[in-house]
PDB file of N, CA and C in Angstrom:
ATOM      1  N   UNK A   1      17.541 -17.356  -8.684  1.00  0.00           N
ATOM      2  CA  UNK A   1      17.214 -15.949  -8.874  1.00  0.00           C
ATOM      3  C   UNK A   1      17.036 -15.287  -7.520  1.00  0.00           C
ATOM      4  N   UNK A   2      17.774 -14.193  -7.370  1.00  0.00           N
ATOM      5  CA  UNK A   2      17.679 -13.389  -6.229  1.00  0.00           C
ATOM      6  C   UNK A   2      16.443 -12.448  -6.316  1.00  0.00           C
ATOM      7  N   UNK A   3      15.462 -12.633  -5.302  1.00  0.00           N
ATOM      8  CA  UNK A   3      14.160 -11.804  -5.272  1.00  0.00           C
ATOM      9  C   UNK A   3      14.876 -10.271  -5.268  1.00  0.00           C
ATOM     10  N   UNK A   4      13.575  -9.489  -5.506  1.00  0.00           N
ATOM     11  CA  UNK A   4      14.276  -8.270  -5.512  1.00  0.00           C
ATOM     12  C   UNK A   4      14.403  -7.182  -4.396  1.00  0.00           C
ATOM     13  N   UNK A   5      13.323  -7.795  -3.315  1.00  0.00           N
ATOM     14  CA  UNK A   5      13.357  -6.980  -2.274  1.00  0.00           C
ATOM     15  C   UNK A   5      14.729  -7.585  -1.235  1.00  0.00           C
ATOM     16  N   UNK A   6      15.620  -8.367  -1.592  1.00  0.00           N
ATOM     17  CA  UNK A   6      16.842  -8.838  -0.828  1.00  0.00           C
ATOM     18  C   UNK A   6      17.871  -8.144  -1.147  1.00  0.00           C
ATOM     19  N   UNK A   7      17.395  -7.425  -2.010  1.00  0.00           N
ATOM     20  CA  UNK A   7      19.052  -6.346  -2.676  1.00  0.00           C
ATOM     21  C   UNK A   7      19.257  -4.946  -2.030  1.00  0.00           C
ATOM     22  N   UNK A   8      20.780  -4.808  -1.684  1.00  0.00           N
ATOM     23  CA  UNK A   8      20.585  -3.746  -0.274  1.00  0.00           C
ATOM     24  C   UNK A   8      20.469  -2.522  -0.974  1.00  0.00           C
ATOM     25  N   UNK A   9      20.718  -2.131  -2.443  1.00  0.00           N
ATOM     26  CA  UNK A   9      20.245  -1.028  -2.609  1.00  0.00           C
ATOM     27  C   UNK A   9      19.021  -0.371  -3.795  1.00  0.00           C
ATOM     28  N   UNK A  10      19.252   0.502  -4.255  1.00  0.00           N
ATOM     29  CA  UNK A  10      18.028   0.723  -5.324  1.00  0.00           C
ATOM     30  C   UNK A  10      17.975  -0.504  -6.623  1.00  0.00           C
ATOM     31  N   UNK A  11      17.029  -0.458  -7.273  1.00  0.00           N
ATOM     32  CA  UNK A  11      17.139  -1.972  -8.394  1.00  0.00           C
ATOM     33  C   UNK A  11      16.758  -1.000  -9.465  1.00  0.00           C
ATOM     34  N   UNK A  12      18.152  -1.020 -10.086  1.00  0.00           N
ATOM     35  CA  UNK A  12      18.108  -0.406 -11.546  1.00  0.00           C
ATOM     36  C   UNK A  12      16.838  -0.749 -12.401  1.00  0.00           C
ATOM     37  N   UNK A  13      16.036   0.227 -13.044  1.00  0.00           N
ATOM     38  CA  UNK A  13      14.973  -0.527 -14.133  1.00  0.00           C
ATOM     39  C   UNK A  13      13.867  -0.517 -13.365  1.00  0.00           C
ATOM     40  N   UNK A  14      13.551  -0.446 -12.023  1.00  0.00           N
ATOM     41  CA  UNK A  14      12.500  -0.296 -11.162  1.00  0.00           C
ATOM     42  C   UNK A  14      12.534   0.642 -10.865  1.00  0.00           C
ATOM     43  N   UNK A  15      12.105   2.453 -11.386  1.00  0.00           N
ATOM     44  CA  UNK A  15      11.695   3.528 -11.138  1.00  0.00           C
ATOM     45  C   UNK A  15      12.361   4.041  -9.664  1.00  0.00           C
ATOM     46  N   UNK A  16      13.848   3.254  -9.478  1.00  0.00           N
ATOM     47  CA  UNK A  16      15.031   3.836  -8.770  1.00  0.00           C
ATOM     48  C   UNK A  16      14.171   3.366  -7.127  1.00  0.00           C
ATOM     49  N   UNK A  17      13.486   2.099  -6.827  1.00  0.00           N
ATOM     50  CA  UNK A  17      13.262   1.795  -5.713  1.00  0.00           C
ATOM     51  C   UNK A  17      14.433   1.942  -4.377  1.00  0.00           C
ATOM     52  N   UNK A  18      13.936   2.099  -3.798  1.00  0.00           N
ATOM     53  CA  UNK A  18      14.958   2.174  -2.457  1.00  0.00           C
ATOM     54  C   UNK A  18      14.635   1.024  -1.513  1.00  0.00           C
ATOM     55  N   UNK A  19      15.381   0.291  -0.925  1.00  0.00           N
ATOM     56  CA  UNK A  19      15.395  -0.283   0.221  1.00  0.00           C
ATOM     57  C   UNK A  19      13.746   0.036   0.640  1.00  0.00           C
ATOM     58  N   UNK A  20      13.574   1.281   1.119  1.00  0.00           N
ATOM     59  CA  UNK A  20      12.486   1.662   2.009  1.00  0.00           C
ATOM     60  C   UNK A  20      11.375   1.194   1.496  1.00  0.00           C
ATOM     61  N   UNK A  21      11.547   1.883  -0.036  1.00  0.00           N
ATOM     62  CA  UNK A  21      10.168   1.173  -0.803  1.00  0.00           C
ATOM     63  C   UNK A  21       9.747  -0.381  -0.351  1.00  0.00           C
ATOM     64  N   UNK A  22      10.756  -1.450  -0.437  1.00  0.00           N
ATOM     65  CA  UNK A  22      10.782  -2.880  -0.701  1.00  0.00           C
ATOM     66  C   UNK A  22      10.780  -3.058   1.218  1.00  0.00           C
ATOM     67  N   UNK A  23      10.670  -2.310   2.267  1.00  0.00           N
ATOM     68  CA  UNK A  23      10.960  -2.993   3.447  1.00  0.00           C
ATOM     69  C   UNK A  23       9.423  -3.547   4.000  1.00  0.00           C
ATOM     70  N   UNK A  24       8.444  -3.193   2.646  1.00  0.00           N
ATOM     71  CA  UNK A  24       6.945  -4.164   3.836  1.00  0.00           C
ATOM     72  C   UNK A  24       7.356  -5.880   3.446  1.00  0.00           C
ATOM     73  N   UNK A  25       7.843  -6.218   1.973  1.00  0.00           N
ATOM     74  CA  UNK A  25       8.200  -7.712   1.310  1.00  0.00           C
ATOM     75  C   UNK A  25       9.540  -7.960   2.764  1.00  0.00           C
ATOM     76  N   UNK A  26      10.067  -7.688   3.011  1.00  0.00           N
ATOM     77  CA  UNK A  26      11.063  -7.853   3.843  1.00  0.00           C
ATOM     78  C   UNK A  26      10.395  -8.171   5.187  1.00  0.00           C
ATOM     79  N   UNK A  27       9.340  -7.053   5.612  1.00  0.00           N
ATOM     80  CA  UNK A  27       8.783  -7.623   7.204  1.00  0.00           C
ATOM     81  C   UNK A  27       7.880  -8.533   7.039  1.00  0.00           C
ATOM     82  N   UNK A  28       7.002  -9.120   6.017  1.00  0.00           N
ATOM     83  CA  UNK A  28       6.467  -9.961   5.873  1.00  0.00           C
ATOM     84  C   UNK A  28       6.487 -11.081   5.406  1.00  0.00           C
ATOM     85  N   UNK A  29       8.295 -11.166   4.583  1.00  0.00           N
ATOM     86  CA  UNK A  29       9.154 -12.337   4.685  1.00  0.00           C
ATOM     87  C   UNK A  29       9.472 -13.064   5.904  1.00  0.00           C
ATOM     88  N   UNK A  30       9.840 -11.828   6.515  1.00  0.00           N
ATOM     89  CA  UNK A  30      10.679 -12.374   7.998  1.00  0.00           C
ATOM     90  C   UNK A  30      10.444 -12.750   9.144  1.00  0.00           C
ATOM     91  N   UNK A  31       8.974 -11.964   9.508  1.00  0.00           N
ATOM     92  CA  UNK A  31       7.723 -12.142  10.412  1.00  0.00           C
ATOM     93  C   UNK A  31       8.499 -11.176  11.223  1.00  0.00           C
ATOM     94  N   UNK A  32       8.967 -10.502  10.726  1.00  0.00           N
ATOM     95  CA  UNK A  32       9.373  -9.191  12.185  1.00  0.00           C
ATOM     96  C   UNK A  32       8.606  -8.824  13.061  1.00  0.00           C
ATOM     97  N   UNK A  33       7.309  -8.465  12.759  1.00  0.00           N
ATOM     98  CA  UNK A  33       5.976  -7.492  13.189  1.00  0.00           C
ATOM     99  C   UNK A  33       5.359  -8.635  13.890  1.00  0.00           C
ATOM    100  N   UNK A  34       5.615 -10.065  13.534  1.00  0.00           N
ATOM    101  CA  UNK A  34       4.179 -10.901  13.810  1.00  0.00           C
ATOM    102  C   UNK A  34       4.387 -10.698  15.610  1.00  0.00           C
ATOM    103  N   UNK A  35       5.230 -11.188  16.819  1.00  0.00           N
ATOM    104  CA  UNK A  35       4.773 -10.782  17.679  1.00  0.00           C
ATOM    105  C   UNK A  35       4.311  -9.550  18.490  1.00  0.00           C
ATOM    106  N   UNK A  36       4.505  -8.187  17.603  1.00  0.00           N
ATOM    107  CA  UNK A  36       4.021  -6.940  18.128  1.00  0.00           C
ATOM    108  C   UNK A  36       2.388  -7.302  17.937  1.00  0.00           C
ATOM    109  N   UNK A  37       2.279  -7.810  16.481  1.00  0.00           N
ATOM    110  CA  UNK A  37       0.854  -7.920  16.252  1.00  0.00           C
ATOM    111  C   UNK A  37       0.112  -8.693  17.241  1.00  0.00           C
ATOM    112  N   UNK A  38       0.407  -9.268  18.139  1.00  0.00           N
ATOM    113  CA  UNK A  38       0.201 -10.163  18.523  1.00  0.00           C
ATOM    114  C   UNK A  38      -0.615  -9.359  19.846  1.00  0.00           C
ATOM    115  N   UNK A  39      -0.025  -8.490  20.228  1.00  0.00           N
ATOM    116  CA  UNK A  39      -0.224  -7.200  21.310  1.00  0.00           C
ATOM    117  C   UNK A  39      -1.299  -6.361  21.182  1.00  0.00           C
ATOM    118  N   UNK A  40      -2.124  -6.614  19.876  1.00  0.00           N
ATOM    119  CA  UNK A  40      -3.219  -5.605  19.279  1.00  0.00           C
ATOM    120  C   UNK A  40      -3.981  -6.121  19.569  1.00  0.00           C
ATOM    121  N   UNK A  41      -4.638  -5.724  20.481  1.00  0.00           N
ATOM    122  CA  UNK A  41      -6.626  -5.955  21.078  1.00  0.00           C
ATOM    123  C   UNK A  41      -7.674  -5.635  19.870  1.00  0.00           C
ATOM    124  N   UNK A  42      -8.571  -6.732  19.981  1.00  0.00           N
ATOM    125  CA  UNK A  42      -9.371  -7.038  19.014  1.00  0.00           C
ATOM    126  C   UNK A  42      -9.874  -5.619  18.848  1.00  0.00           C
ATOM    127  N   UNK A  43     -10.057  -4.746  20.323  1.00  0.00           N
ATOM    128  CA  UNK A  43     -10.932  -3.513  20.061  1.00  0.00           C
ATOM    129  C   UNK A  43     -10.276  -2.777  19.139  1.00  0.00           C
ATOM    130  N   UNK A  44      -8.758  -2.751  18.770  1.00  0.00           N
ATOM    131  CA  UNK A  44      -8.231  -1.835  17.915  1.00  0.00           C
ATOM    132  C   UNK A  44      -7.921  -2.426  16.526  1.00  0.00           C
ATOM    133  N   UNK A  45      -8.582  -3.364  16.201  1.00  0.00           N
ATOM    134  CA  UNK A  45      -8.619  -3.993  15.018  1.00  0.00           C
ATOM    135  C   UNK A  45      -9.127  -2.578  13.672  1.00  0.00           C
ATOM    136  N   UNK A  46     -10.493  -2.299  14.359  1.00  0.00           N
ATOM    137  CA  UNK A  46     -11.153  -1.435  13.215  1.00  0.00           C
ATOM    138  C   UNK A  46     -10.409  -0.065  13.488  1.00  0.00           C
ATOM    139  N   UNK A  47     -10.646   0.715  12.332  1.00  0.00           N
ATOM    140  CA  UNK A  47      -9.836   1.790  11.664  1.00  0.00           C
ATOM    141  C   UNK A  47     -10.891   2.432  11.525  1.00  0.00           C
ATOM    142  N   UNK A  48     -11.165   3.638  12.263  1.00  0.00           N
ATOM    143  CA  UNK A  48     -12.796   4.742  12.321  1.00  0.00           C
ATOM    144  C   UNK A  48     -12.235   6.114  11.745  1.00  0.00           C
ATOM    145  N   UNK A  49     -11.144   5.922  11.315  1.00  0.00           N
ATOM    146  CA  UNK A  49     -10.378   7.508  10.931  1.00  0.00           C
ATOM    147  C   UNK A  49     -10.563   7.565   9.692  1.00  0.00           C
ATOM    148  N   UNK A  50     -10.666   8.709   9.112  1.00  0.00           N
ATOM    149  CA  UNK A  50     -11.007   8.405   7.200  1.00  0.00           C
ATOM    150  C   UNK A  50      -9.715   8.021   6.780  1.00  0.00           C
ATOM    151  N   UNK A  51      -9.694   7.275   5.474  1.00  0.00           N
ATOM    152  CA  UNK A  51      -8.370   6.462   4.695  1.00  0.00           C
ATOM    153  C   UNK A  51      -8.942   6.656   3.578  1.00  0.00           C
ATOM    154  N   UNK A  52      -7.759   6.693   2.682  1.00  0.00           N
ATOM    155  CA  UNK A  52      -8.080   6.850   1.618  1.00  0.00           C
ATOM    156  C   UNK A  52      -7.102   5.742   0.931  1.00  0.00           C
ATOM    157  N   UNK A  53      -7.883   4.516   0.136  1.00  0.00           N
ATOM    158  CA  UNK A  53      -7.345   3.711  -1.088  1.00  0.00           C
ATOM    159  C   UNK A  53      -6.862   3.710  -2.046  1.00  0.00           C
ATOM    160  N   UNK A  54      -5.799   3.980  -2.376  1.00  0.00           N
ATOM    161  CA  UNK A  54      -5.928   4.321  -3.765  1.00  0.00           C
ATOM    162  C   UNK A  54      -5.398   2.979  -4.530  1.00  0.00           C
ATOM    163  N   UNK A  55      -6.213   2.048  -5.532  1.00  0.00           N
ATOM    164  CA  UNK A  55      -5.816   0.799  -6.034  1.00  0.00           C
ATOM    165  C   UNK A  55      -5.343   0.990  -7.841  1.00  0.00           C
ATOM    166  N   UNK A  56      -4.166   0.324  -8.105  1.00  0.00           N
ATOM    167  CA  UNK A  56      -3.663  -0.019  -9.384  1.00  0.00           C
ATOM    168  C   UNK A  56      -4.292  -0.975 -10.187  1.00  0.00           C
ATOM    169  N   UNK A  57      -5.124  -0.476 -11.486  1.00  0.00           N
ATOM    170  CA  UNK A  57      -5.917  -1.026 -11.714  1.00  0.00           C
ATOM    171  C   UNK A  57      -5.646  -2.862 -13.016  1.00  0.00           C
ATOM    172  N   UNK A  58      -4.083  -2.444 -13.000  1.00  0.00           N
ATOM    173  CA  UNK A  58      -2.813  -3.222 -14.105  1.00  0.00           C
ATOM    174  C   UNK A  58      -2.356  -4.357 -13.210  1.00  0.00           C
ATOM    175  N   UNK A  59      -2.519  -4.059 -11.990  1.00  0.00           N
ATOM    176  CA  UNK A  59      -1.377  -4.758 -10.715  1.00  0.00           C
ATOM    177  C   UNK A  59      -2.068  -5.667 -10.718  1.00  0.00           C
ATOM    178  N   UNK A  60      -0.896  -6.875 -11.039  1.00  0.00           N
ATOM    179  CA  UNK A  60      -1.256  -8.108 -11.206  1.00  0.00           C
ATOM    180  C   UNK A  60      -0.264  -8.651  -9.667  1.00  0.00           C
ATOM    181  N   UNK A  61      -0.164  -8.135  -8.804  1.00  0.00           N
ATOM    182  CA  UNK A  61       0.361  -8.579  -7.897  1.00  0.00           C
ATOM    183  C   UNK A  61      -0.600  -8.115  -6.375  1.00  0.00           C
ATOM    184  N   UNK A  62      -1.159  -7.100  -6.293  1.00  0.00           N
ATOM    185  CA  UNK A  62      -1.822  -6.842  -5.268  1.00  0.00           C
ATOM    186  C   UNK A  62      -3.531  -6.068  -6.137  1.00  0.00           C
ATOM    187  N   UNK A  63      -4.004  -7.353  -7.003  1.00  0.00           N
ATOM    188  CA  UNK A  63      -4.970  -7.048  -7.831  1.00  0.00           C
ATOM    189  C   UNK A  63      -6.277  -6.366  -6.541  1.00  0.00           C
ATOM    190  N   UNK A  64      -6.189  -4.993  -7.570  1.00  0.00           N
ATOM    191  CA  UNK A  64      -7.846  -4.051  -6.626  1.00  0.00           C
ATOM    192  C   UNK A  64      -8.636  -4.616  -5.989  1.00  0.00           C
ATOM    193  N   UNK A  65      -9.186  -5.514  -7.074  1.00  0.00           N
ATOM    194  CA  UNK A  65     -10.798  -6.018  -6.422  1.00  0.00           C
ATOM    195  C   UNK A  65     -10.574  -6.944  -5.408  1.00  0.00           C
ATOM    196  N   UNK A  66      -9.433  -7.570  -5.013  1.00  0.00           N
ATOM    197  CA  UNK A  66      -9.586  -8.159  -4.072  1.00  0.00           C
ATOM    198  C   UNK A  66      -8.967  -7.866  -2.540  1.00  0.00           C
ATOM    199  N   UNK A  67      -8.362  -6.278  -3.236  1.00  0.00           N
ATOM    200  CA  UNK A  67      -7.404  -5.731  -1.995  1.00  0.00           C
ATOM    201  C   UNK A  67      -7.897  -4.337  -1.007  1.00  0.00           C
ATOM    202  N   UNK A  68      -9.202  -4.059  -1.826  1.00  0.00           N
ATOM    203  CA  UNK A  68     -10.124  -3.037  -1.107  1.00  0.00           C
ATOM    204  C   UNK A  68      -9.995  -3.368   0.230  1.00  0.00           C
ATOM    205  N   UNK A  69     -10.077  -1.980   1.000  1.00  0.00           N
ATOM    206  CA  UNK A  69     -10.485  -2.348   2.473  1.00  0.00           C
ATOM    207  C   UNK A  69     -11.472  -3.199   3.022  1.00  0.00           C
ATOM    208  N   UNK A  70     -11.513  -4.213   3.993  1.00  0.00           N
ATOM    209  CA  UNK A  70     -12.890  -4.671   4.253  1.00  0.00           C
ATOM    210  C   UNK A  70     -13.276  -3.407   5.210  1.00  0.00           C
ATOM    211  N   UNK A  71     -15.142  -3.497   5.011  1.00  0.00           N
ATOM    212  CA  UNK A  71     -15.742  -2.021   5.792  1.00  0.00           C
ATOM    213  C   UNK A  71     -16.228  -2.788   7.078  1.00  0.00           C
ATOM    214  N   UNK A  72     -15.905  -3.980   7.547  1.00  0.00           N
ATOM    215  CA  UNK A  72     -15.959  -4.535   8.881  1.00  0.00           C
ATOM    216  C   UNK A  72     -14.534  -3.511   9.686  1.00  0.00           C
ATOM    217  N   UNK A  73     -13.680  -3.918   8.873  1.00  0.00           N
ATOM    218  CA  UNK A  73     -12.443  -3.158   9.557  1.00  0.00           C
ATOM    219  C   UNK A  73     -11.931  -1.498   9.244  1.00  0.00           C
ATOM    220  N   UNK A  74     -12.581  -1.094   8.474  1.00  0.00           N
ATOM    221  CA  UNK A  74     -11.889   0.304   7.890  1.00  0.00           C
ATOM    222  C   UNK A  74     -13.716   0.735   7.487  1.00  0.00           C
ATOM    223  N   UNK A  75     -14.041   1.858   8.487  1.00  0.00           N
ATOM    224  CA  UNK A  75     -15.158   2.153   8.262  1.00  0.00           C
ATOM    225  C   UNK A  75     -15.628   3.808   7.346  1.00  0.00           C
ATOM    226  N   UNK A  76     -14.775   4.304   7.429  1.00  0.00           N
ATOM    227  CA  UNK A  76     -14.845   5.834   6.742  1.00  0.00           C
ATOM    228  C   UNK A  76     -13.362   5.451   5.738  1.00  0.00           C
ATOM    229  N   UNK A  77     -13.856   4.893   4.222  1.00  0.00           N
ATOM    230  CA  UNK A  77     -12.717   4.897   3.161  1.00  0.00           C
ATOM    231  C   UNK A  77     -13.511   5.726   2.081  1.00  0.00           C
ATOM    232  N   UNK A  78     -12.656   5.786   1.377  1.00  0.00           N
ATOM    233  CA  UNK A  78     -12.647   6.499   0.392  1.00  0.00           C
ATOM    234  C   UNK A  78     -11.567   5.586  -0.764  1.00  0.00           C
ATOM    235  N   UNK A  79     -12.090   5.163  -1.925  1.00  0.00           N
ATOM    236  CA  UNK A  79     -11.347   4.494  -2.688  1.00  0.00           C
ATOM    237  C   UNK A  79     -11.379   4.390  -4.064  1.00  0.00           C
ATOM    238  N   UNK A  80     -10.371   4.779  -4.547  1.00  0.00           N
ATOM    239  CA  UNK A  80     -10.030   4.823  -5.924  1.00  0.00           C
ATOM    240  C   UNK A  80      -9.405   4.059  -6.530  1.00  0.00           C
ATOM    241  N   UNK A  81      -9.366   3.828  -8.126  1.00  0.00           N
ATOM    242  CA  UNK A  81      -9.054   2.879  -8.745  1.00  0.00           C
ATOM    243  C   UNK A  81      -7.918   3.404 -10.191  1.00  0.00           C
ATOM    244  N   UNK A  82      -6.629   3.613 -10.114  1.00  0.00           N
ATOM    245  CA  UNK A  82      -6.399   4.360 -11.265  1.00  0.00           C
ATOM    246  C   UNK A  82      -5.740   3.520 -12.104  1.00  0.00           C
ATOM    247  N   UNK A  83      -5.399   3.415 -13.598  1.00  0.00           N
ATOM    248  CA  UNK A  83      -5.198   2.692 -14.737  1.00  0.00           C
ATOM    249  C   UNK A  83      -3.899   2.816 -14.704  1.00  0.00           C
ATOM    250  N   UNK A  84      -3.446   2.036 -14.043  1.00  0.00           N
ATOM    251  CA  UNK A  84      -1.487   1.942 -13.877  1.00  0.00           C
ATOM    252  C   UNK A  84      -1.365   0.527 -13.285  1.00  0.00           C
ATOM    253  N   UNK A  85      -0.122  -0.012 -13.305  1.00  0.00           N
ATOM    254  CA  UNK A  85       0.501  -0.977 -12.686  1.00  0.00           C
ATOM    255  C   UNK A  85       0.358  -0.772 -11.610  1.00  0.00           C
ATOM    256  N   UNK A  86       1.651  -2.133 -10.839  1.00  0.00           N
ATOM    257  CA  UNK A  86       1.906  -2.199  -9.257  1.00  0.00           C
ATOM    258  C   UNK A  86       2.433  -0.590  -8.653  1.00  0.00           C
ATOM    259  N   UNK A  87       3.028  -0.592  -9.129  1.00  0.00           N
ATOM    260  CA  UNK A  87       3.973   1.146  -8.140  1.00  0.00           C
ATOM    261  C   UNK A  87       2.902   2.083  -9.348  1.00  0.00           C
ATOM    262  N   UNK A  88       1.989   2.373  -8.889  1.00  0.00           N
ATOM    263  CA  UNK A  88       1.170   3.566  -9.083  1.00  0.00           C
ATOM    264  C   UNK A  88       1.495   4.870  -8.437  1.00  0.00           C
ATOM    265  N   UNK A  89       2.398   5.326  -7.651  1.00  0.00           N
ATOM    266  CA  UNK A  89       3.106   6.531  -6.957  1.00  0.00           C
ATOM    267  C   UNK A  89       4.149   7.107  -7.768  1.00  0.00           C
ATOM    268  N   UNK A  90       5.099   5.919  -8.348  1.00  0.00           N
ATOM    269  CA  UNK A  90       5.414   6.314  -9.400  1.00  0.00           C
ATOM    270  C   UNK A  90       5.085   6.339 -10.917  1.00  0.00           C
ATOM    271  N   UNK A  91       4.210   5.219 -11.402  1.00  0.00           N
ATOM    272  CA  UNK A  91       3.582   6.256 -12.051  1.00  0.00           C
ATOM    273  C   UNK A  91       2.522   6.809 -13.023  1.00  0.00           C
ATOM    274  N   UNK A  92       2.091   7.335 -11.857  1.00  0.00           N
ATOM    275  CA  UNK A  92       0.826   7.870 -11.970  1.00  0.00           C
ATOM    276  C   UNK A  92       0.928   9.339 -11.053  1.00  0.00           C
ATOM    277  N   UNK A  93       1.904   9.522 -10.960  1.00  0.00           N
ATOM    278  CA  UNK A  93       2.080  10.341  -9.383  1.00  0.00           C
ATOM    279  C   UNK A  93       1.371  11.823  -9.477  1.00  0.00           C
ATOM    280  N   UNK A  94       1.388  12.247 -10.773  1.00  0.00           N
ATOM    281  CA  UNK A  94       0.071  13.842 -11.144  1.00  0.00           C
ATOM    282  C   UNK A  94      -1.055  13.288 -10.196  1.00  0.00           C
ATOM    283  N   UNK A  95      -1.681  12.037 -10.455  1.00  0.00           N
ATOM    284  CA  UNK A  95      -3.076  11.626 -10.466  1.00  0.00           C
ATOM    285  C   UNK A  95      -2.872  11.134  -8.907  1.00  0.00           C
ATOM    286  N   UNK A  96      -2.198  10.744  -8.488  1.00  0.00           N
ATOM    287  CA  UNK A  96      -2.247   9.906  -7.366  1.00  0.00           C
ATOM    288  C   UNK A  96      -1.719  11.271  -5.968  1.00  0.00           C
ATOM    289  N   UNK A  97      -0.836  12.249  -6.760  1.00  0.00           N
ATOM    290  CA  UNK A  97      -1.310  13.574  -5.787  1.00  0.00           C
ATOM    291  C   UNK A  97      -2.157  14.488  -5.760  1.00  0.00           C
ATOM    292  N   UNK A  98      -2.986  14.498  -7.002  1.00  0.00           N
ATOM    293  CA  UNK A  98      -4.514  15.295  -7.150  1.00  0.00           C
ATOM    294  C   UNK A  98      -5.547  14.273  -6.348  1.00  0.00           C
ATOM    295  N   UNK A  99      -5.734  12.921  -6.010  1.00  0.00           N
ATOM    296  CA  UNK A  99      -6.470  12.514  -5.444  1.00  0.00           C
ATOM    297  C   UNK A  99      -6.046  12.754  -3.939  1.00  0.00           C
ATOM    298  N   UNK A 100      -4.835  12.047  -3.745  1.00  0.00           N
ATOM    299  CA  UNK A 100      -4.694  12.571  -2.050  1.00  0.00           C
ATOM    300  C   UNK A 100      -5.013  14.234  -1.689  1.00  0.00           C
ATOM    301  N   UNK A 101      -4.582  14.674  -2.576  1.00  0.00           N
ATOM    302  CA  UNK A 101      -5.225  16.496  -1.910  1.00  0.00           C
ATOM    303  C   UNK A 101      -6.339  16.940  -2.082  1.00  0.00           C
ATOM    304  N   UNK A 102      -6.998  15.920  -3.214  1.00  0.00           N
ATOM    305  CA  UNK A 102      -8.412  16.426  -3.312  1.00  0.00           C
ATOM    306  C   UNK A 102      -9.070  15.803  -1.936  1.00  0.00           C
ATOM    307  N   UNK A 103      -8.485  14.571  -1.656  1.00  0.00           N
ATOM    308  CA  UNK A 103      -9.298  13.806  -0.087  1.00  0.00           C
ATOM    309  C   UNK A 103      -9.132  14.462   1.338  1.00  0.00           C
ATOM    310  N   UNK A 104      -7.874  15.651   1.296  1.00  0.00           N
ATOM    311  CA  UNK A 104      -7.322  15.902   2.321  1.00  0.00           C
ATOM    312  C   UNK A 104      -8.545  17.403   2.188  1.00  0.00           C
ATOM    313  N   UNK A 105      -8.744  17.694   1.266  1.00  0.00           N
ATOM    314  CA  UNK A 105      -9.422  18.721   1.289  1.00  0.00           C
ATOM    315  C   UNK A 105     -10.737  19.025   1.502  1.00  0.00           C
ATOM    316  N   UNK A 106     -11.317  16.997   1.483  1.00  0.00           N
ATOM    317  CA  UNK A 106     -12.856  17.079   2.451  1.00  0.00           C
ATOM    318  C   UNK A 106     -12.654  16.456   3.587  1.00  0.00           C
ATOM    319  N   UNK A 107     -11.049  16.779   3.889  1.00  0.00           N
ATOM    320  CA  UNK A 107     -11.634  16.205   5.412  1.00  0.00           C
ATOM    321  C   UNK A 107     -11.869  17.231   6.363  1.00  0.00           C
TER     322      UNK A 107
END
């Protein structure tokens, strides 16, 4: 079986994914990033800028409760939990752009 992030274009039946969607399974197949990462000083580990989470509460692949930010590393989050699968952007996408603008709107 051919995984699905190896297919060069959209995957019929998956809410018309693109390449782009599927290219983090691809850099973290391949270790592309691992020696840039390698270049990141411990001091820039933590994340002091507000972020906002938003977790799929169905996703049995990158399950919420265990994918929250840690607040050692990400200190100003904001995080939500909405009742959808893995690709919650698509769909959930009413809910998942009323939360990003409602967050953009206390910052």
């Amino acid at each position: 079986m051919k995984l699905a992030w190896c297919f060069p274009g959209p995957i019929e039946g998956l809410h018309d994914l693109s390449p782009a969607s599927l290219r983090v399974f691809k850099e973290v197949v391949s270790g592309l990033a691992k020696e840039d990462a390698k270049n990141i000083s411990e001091d820039q580990w933590v994340v002091h800028k507000p972020v906002l989470w938003l977790g799929a509460a169905r996703d049995a692949v990158c399950v919420p409760q265990l994918r929250q930010p840690d607040p050692a590393f990400v200190t100003n989050v904001t995080s939500k939990v909405i009742d959808v699968g893995h690709w919650l952007m698509f769909d959930a996408e009413n809910e998942v752009n009323s939360e990003l603008e409602a967050w953009l709107e206390r910052l």
